[in-house]
Protein backbone atom coordinates (compact mmCIF):
# COMPACT_ATOMS: atom_id res chain seq x y z
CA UNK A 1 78.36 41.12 -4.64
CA UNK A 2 77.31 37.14 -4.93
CA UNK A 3 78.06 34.50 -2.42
CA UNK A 4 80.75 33.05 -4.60
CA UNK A 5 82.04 36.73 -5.14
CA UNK A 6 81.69 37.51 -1.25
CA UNK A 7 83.61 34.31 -0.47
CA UNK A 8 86.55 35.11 -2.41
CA UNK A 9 86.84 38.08 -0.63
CA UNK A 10 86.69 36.72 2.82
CA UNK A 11 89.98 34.74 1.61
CA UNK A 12 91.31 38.06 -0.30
CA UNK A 13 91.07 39.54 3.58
CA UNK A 14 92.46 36.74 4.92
CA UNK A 15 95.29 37.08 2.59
CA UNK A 16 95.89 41.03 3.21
CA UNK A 17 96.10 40.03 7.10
CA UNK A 18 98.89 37.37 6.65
CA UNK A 19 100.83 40.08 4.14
CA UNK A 20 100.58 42.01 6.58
CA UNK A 21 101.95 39.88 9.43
CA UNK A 22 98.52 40.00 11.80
CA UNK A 23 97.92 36.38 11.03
CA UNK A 24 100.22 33.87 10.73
CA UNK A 25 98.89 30.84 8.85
CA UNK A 26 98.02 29.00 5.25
CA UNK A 27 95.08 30.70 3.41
CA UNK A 28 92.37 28.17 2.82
CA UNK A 29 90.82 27.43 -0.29
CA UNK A 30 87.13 28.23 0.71
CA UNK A 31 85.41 30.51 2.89
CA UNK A 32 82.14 29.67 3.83
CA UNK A 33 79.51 31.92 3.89
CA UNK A 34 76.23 31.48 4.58
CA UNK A 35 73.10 33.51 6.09
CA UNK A 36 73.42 34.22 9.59
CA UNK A 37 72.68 31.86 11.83
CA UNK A 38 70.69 32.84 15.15
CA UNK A 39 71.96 35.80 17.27
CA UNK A 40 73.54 36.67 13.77
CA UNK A 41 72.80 39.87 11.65
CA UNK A 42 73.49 41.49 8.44
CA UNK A 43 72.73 39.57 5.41
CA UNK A 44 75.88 36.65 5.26
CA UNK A 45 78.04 35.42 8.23
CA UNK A 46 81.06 33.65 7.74
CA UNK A 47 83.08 31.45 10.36
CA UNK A 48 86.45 32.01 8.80
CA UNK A 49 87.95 33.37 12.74
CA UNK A 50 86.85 30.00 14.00
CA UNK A 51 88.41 28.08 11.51
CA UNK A 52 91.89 30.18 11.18
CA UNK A 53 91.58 30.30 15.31
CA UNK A 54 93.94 27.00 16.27
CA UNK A 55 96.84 27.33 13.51
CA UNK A 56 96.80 31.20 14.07
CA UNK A 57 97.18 30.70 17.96
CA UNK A 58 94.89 33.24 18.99
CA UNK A 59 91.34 33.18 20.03
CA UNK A 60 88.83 33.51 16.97
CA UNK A 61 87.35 36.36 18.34
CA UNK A 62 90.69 37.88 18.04
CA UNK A 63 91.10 36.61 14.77
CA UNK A 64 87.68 38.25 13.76
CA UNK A 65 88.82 41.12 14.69
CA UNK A 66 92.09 41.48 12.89
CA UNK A 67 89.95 40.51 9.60
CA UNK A 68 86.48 43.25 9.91
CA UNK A 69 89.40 45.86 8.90
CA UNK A 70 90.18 44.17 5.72
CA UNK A 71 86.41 43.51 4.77
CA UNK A 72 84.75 46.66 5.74
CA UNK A 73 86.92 48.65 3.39
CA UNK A 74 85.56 46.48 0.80
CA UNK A 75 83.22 47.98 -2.14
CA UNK A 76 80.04 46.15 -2.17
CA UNK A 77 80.49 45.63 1.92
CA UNK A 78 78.31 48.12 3.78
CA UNK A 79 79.27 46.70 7.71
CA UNK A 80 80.48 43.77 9.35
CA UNK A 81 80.00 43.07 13.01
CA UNK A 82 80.91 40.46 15.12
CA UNK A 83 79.09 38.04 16.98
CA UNK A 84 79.32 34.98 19.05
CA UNK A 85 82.63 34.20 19.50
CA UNK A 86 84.03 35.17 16.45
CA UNK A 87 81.52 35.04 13.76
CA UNK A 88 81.84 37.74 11.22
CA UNK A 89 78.30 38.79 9.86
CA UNK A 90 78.38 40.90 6.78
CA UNK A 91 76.25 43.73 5.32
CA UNK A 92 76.14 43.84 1.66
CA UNK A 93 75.37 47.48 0.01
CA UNK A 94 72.10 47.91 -2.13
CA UNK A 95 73.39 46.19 -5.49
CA UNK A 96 73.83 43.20 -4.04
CA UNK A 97 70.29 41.77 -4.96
CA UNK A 98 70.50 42.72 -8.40
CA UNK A 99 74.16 41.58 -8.76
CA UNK A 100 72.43 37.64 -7.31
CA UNK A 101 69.63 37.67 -9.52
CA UNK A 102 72.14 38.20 -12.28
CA UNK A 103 74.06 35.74 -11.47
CA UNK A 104 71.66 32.84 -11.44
CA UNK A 105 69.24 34.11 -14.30
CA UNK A 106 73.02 34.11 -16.28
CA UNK A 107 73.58 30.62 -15.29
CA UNK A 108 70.39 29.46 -15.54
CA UNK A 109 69.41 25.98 -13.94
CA UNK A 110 73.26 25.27 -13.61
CA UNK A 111 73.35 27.89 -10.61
CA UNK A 112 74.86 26.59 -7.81
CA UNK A 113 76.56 23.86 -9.94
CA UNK A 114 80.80 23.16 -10.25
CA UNK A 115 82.86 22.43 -13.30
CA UNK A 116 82.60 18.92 -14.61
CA UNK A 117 85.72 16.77 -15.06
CA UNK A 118 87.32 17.82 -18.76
CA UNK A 119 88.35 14.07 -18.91
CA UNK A 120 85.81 10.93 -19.16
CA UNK A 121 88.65 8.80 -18.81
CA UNK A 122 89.64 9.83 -15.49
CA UNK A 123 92.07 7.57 -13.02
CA UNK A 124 89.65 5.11 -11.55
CA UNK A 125 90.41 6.28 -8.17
CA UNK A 126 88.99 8.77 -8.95
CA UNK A 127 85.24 7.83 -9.54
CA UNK A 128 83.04 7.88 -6.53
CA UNK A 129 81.19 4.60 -6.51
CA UNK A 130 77.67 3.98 -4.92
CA UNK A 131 77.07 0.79 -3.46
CA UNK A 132 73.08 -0.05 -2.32
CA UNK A 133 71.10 -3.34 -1.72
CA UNK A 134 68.08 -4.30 -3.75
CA UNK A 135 65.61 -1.58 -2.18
CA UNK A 136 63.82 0.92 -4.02
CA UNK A 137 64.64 3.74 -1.64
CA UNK A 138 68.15 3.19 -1.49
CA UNK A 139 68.27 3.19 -5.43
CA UNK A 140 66.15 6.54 -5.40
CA UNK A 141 68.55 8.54 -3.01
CA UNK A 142 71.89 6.59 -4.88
CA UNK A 143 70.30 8.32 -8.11
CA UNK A 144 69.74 11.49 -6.83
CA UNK A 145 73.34 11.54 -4.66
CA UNK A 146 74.83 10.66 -8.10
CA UNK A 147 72.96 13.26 -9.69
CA UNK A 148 74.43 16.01 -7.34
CA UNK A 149 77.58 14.21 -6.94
CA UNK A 150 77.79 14.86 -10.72
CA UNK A 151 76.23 18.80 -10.43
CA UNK A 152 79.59 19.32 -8.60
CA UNK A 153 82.08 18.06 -11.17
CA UNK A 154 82.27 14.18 -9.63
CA UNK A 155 82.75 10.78 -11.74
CA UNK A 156 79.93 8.82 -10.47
CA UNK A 157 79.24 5.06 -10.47
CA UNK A 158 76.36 3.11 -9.19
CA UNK A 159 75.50 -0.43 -8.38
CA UNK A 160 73.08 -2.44 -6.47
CA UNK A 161 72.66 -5.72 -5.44
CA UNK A 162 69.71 -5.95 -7.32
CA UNK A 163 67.58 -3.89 -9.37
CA UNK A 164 63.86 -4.11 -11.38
CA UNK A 165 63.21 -2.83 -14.40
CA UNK A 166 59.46 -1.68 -13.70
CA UNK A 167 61.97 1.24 -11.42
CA UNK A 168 63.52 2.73 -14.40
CA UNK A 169 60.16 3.20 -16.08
CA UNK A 170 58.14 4.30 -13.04
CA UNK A 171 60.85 6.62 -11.60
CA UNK A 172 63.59 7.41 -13.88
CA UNK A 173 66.58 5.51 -11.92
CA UNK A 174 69.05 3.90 -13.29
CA UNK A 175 72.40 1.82 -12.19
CA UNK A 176 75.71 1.34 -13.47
CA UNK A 177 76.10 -2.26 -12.65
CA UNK A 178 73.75 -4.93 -11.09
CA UNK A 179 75.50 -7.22 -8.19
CA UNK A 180 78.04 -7.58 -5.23
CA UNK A 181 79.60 -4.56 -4.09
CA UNK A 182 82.64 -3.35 -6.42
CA UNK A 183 86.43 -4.42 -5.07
CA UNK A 184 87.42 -0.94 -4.47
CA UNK A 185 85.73 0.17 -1.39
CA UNK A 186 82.25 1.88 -2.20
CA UNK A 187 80.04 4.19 -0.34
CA UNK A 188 76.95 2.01 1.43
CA UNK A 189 73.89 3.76 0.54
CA UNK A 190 71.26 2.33 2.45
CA UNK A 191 68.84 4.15 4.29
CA UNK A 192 65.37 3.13 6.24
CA UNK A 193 63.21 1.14 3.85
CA UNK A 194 59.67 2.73 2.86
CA UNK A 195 56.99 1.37 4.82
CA UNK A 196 55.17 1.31 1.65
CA UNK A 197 55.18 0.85 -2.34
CA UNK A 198 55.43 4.33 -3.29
CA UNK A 199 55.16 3.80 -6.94
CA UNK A 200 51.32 4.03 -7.11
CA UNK A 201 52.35 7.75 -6.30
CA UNK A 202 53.94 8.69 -9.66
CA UNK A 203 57.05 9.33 -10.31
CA UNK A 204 57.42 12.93 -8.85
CA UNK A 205 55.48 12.25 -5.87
CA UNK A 206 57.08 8.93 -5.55
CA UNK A 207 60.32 10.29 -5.50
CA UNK A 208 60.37 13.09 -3.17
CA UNK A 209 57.99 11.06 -0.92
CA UNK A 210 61.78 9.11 -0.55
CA UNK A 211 63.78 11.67 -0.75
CA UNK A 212 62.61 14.94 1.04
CA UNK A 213 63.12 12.95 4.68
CA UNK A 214 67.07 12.37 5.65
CA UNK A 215 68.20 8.57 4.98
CA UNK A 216 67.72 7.56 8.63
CA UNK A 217 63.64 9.08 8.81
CA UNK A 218 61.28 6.28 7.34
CA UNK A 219 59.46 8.28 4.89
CA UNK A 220 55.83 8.63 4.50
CA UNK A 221 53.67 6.98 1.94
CA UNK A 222 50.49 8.04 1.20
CA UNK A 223 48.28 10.57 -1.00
CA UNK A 224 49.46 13.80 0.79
CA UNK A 225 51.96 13.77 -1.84
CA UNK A 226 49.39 14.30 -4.26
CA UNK A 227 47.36 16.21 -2.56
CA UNK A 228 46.95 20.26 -4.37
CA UNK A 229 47.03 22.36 -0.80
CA UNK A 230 49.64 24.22 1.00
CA UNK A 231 49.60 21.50 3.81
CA UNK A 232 52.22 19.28 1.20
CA UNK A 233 55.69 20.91 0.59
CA UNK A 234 55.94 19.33 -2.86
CA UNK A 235 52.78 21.49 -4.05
CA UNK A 236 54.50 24.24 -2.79
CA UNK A 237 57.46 24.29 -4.00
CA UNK A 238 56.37 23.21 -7.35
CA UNK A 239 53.31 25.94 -7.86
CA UNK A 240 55.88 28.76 -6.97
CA UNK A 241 57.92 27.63 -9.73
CA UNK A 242 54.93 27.24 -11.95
CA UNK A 243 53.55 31.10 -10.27
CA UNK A 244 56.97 32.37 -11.29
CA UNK A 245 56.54 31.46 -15.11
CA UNK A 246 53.09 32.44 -15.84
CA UNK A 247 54.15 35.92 -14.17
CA UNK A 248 56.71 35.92 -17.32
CA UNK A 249 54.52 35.28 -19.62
CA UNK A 250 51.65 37.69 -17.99
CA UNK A 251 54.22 40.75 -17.75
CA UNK A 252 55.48 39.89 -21.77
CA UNK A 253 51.40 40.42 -22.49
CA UNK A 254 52.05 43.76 -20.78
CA UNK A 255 54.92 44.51 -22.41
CA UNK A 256 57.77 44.02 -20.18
CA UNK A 257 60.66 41.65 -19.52
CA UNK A 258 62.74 40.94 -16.58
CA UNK A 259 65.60 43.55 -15.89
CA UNK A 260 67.91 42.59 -12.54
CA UNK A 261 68.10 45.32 -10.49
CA UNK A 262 67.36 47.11 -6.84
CA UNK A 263 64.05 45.82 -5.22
CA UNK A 264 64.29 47.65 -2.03
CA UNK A 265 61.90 46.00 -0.23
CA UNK A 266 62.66 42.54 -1.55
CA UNK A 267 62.22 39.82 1.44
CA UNK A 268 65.58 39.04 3.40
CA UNK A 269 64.24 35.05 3.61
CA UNK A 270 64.23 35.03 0.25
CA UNK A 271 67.57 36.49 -1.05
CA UNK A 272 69.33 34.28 1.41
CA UNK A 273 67.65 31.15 0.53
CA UNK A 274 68.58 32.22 -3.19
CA UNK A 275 72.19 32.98 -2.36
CA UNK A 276 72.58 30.04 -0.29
CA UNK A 277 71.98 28.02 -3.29
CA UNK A 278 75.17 26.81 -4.30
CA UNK A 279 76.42 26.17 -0.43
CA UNK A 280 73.24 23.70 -0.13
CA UNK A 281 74.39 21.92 -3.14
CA UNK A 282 77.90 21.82 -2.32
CA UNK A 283 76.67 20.03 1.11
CA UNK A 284 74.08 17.84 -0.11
CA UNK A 285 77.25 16.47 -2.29
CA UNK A 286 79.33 15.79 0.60
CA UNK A 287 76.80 14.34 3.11
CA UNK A 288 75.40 12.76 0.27
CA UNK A 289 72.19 13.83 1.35
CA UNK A 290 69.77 15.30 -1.20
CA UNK A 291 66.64 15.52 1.40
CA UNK A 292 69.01 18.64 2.28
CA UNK A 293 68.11 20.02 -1.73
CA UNK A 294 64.33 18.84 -0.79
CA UNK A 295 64.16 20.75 2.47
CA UNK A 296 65.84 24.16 0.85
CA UNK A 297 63.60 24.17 -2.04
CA UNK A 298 60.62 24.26 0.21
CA UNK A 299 62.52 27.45 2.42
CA UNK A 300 62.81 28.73 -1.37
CA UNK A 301 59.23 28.77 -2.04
CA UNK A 302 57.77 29.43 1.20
CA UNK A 303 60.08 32.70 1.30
CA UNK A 304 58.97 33.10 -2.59
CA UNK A 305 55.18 32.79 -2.32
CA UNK A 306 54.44 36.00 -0.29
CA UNK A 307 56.22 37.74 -2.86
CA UNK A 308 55.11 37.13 -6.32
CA UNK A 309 51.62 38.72 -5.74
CA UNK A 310 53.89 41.58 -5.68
CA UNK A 311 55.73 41.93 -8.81
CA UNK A 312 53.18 43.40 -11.45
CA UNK A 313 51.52 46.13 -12.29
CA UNK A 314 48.03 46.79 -10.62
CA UNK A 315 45.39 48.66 -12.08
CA UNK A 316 46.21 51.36 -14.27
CA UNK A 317 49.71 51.32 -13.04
CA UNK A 318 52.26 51.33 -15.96
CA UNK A 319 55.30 48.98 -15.59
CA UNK A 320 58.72 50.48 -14.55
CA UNK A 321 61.88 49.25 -13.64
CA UNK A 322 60.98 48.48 -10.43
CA UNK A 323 58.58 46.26 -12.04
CA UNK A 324 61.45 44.60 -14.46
CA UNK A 325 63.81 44.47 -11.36
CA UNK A 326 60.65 42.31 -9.36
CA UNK A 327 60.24 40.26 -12.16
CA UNK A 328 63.97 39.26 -12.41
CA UNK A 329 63.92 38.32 -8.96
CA UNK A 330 60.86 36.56 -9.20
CA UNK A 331 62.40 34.47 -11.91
CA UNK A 332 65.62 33.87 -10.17
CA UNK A 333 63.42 31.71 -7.42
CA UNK A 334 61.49 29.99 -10.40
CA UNK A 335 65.38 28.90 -11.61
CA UNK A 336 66.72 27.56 -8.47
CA UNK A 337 63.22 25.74 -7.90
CA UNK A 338 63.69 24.27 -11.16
CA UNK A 339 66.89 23.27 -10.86
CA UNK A 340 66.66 21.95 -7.40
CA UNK A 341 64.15 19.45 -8.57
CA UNK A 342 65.97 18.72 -11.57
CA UNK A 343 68.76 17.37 -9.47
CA UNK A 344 65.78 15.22 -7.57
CA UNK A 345 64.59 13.74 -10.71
CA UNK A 346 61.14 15.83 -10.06
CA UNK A 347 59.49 17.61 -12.99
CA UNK A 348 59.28 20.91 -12.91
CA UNK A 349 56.00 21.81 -14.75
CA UNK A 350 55.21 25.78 -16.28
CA UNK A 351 51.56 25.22 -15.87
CA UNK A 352 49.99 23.82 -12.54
């Protein structure tokens, strides 16, 4: 079962109750689930109680309770338990792995990503519009809000109050418009300034040097960026994309592809991180915060790297399918890392 799946059965329970007649109130349109937070367990939690709690009139530990029934019944759902005061943490069964890294190896870089708008000539109101002064930074994060903005199936428009050309060529930004803010109310980006001219960095350095920190952290600006050690989260998260791929291409000289399937041991960190994917997005869209992508993408990797040593064959061992299943998994964290950085405006080399 995948997040998205797991979600729409959290409402589908939700729904059973109120048929029922345990729960009086409106089913939402989302459940959100997530990994567990601390004191949590199993391998997704979901705060639906909490939320249903109020209109319901009955404590949301109460709530949780009248919805485990409906969920543990489930197939896919091995046990749910509550915590806290009304959290319900779910157990997925054993297929739940491979059924993920089907998911986003099907959908490729677009994992994680909502339907765009069928129309281009959609009702103005409609259009989220970007306002920023002339600072480099500000124009950086407006790109890469609109970018994500966009991911998620929003009309995006973007203007500053002023804008230089050298930007567009050093780090891939562009605006909509150049001047005053538009009539129609916009939304202000403007974060802390960078102490600093990053573009001496590069463009991929340059850019998540002013993006990875939230809006209100002044950013750092120096050659840590660049530098090709474990100590800077950029290397990281871009050699365990780059680790990922030549372990393709190394397991097609053995003769073997990638095949989603059980991987027993797989790490926890890592098929969270994975499934949380599309949540992250959905968030950085709303906050309009991409340093929230930025920070993810490193949890990605660092839960990634331990594992790819892993995935082939050693010595005279001949590949399986537990080998195929590794593999798949392994490239499922090369695809979010990609597309994460995608959405940055951060290359996303196959060689490092």
């Amino acid at each position: 079962m995948t997040p998205a799946e797991l979600s729409s059965t959290v409402l589908h329970a939700v729904r059973r109750a109120v048929d029922a007649g345990e729960l009086d109130v409106t089913v939402p349109a989302r459940a959100v689930v997530a990994p567990p937070g601390p004191g949590g367990c199993g391998d997704y939690a979901t705060n639906i109680a909490l939320q249903l709690a109020r209109p319901a009139g009955q404590p949301p530990y109460r709530v949780a309770e009248v919805l485990r029934p409906y969920l543990v019944g489930v197939d896919g759902v091995a046990d749910v338990v509550l915590t806290g005061p009304g959290f319900l943490n779910i157990s997925l069964g054993g297929a739940a792995p491979a059924a993920l890294v089907e998911e986003i190896l099907s959908a490729g870089t677009r994992y994680g990503h909502a339907d765009a708008p069928d129309a281009p000539d959609a009702p103005d109101n409609s259009v989220v519009r970007l306002h920023c002064p002339h600072d480099l930074r500000a124009v950086v994060i407006a790109d890469a809000v609109a970018r994500v903005l966009r991911c998620q199936g929003a009309l995006v428009r973007v203007t500053a109050e002023g804008f230089d050309r050298e930007w567009t060529a050093a780090l891939d930004v562009r605006v909509d418009g150049v001047g005053p803010a538009p009539a129609s109310p916009p939304v202000t980006v403007r974060p802390v300034p960078a102490p600093a001219d990053p573009l001496p960095l590069g463009r991929d350095a340059a850019r998540w040097a002013l993006l990875h920190p939230a809006a209100h952290d002044r950013p750092r600006i120096g050659d840590e960026h660049l530098a090709q050690r474990e100590g800077n989260p950029l290397f990281r998260v871009r050699y365990a994309h780059a680790r990922s791929r030549a372990l393709t291409r190394n397991a097609a000289d053995l003769g073997f592809a990638a095949a989603p399937g059980p991987v027993p041991d797989a790490p926890q960190e890592l098929l969270a991180a994975l499934g949380d994917h599309p949540r992250v997005l959905a968030a950085a869209a709303a906050h309009r915060a991409p340093d929230r992508i930025a920070r993810h993408l490193v949890a990605v990797a660092d839960a990634a790297l331990p594992f790819l040593p892993t995935v082939l064959p050693r010595g005279g061992e001949k590949p399986s399918a537990a080998h195929r299943a590794r593999l798949a998994l392994a490239e499922a964290a090369g695809t979010v890392l990609a597309g994460g950085l995608t959405l940055l405006g951060i290359d996303a080399p196959d060689h490092l």
